[in-house]
Protein backbone atom coordinates (compact mmCIF):
# COMPACT_ATOMS: atom_id res chain seq x y z
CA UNK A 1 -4.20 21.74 9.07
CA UNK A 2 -4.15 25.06 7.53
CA UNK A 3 -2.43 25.88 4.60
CA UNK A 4 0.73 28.16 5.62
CA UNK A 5 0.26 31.35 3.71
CA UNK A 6 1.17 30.83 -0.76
CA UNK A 7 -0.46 27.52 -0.38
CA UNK A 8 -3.35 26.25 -1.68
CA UNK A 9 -6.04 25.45 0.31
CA UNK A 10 -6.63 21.77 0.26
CA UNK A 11 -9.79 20.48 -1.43
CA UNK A 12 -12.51 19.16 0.45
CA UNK A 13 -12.65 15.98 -1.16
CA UNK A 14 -9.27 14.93 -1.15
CA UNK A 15 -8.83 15.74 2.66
CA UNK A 16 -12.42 13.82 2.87
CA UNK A 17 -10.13 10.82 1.19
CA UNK A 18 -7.36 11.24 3.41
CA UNK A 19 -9.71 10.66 6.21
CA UNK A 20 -11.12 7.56 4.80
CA UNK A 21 -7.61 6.26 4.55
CA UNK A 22 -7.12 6.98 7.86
CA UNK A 23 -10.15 4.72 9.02
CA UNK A 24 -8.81 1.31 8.09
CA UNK A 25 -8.65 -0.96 10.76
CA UNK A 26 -5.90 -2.32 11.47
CA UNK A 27 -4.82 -6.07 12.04
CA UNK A 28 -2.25 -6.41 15.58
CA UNK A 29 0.76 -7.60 13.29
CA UNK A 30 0.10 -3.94 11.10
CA UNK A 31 2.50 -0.78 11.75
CA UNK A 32 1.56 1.95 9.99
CA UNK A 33 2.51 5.60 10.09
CA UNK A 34 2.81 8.46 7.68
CA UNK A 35 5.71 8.74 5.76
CA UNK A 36 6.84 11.78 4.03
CA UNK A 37 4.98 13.02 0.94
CA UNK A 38 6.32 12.59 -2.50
CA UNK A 39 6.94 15.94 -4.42
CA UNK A 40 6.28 16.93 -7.62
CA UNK A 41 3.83 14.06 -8.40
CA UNK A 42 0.76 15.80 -7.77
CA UNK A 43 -0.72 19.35 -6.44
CA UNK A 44 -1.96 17.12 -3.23
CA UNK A 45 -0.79 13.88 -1.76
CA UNK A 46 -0.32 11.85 1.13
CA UNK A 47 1.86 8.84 2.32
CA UNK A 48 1.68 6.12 4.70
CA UNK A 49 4.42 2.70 4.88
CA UNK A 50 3.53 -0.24 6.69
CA UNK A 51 5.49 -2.84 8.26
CA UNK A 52 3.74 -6.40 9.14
CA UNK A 53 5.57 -7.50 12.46
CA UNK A 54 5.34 -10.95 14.31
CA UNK A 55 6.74 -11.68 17.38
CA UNK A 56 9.49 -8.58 16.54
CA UNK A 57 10.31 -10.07 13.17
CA UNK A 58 9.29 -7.74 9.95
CA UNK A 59 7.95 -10.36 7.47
CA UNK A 60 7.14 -7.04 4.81
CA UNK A 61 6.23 -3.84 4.50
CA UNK A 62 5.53 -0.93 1.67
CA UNK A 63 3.85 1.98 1.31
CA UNK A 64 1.08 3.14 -0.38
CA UNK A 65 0.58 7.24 -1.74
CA UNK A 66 -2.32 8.97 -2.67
CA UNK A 67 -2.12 11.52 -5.16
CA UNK A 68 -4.77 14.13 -5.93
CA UNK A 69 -4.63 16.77 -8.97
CA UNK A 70 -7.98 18.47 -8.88
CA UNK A 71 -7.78 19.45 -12.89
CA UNK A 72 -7.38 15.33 -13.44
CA UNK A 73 -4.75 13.82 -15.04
CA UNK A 74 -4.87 11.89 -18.37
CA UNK A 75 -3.11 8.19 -17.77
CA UNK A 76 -4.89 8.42 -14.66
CA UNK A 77 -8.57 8.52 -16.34
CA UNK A 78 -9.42 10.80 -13.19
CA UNK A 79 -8.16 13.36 -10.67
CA UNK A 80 -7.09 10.22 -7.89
CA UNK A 81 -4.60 7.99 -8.11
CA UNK A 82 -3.11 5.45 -5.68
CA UNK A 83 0.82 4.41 -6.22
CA UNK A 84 1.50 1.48 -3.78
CA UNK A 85 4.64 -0.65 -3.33
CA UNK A 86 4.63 -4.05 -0.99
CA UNK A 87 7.22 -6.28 -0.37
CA UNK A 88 8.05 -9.42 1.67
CA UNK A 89 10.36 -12.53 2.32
CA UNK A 90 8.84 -15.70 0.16
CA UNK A 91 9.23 -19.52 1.22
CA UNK A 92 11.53 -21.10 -0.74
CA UNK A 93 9.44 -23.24 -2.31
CA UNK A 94 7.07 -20.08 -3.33
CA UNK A 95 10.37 -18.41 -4.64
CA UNK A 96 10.89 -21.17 -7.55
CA UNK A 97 7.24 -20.74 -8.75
CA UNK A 98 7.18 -19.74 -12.26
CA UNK A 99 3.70 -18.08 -11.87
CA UNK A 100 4.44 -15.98 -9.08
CA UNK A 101 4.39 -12.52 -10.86
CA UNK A 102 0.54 -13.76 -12.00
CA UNK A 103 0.04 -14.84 -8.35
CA UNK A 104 1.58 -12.14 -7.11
CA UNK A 105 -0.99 -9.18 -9.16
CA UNK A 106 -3.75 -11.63 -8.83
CA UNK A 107 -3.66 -10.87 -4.90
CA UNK A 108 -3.52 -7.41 -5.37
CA UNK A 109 -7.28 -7.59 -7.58
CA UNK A 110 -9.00 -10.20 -5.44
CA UNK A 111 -7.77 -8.11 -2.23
CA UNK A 112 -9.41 -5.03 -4.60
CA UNK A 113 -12.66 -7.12 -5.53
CA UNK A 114 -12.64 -8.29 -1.68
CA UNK A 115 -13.33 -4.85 -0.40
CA UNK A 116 -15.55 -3.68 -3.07
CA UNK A 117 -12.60 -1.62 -4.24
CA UNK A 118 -13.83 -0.36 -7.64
CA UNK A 119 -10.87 0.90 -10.07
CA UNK A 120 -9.75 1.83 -13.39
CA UNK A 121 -6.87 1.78 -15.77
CA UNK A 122 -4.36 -0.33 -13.01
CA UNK A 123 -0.89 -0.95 -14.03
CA UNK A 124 2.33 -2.30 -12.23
CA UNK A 125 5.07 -4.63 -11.75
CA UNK A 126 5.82 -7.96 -9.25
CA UNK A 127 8.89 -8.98 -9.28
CA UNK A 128 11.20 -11.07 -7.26
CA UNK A 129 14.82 -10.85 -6.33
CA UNK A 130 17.29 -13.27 -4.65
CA UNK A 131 20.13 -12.45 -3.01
CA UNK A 132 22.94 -14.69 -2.40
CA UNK A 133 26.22 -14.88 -0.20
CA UNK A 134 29.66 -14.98 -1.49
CA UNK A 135 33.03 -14.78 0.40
CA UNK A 136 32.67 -14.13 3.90
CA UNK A 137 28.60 -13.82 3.62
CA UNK A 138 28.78 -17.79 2.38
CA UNK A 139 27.00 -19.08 4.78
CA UNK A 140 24.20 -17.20 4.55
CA UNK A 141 20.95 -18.59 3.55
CA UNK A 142 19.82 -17.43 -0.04
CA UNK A 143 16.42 -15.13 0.39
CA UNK A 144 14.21 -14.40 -1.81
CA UNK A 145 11.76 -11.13 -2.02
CA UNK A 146 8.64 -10.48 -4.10
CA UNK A 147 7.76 -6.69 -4.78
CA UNK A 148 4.80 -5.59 -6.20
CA UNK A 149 4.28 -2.09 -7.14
CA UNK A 150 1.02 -1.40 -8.48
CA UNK A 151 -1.10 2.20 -9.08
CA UNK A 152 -4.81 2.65 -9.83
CA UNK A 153 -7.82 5.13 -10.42
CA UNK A 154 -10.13 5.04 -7.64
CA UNK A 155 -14.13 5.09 -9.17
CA UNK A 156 -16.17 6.70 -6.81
CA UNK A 157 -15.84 8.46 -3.18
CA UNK A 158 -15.22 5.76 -1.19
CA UNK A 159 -11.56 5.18 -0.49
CA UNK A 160 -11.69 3.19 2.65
CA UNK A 161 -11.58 0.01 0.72
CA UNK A 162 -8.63 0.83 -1.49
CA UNK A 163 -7.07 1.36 1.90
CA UNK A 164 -8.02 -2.25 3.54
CA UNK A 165 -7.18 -4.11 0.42
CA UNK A 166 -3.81 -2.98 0.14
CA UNK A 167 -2.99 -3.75 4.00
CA UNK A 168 -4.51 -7.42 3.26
CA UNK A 169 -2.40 -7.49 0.28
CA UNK A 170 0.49 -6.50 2.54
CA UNK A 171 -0.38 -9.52 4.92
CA UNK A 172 -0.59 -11.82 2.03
CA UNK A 173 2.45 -11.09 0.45
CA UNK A 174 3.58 -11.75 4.13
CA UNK A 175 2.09 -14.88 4.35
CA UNK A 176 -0.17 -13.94 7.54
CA UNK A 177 -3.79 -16.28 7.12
CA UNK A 178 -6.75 -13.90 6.40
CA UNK A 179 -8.69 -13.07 9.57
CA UNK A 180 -11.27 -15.33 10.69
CA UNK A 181 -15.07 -13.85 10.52
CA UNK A 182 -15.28 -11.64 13.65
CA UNK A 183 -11.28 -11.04 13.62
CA UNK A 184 -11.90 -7.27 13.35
CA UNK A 185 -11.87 -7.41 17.06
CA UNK A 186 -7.73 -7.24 16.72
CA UNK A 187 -7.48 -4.31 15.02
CA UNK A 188 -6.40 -0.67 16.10
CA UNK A 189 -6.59 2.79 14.64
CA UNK A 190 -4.44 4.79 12.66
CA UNK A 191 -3.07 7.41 14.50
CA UNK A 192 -4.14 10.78 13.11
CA UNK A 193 -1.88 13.31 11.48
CA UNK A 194 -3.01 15.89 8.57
CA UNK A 195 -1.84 15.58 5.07
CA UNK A 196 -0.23 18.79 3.58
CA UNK A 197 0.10 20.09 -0.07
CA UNK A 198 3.45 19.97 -1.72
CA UNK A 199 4.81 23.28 -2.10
């Protein structure tokens, strides 16, 4: 897409990105779709959420954003920068392990490592909240939810892989098994639609 007249025209490299994202295949139980861009993060950015869907039950979801200033950005250690959030429903007996915050980011950097992902100065959170009923809501079953919010420096040109290993991470955190060898039969494309600069 064109930039609309007083905006910058976006750089070839992060639309080049963009399109990379875009790429990622896609397991059957994935839903992903672009989500409005954040503002004021970055010159550039762009924004997808996913939802991981089984038999019409969401078992988690996130998003994940990429941000792009072209003069680079010092905490970032470059000029890209991914800011992802994923979140899902844990077993019970997951929900009482006292590791799961080290379990949690340690899915996130194997997922990373998986796909060849290379990164630099990573930072983030996983945390877990339960919820409980009280009153009328009694009877409800306690739930429990890990969230893991997470950003990185991509190192290189390759973003596809940042891209994969954040949608396994989402099926992970979901508790879908990893696909067998030749499983990339299942998956579908991204539908396309053009990132635009933040005015």
């Amino acid at each position: 897409m064109a930039a609309a007249v007083g905006e910058t025209e976006e750089p070839a490299e992060f639309r080049r990105a963009v399109e990379q994202m875009r790429a990622a295949s896609l397991r059957p139980e994935i839903e992903l779709e672009d989500m409005p861009r954040p503002r004021n993060l970055a010159p550039f950015s762009a924004a997808f959420s996913a939802e991981v869907v089984v038999d019409d039950e969401e078992l988690g979801g996130g998003r994940i954003v990429l941000l792009h200033d072209p003069g680079g950005h010092e905490a970032w250690e470059g000029t890209f920068r991914f800011v992802t959030m994923s979140r899902a429903e844990l077993e019970p007996e997951m929900a009482t392990d006292p590791l799961l915050p080290e379990v949690g980011w340690t899915w996130l950097t194997e997922a990373l490592h998986l796909h060849g992902a290379q990164y630099a100065a990573p930072s983030g959170t996983v945390s877990r909240a339960t919820s409980q009923g009280f009153g009328g809501l009694e009877g409800q079953i306690a739930r429990t939810e890990i969230e893991i919010r997470a950003s990185w420096t991509p190192v290189g040109d390759d973003f596809a892989p940042h891209m994969q290993a954040w949608l396994d991470l989402l099926c992970t955190c979901a508790g879908l098994p990893p696909l067998a060898s030749g499983g990339e039969s299942g998956v579908v494309p991204m539908p396309s639609r053009p990132a635009v600069r933040d005015r």
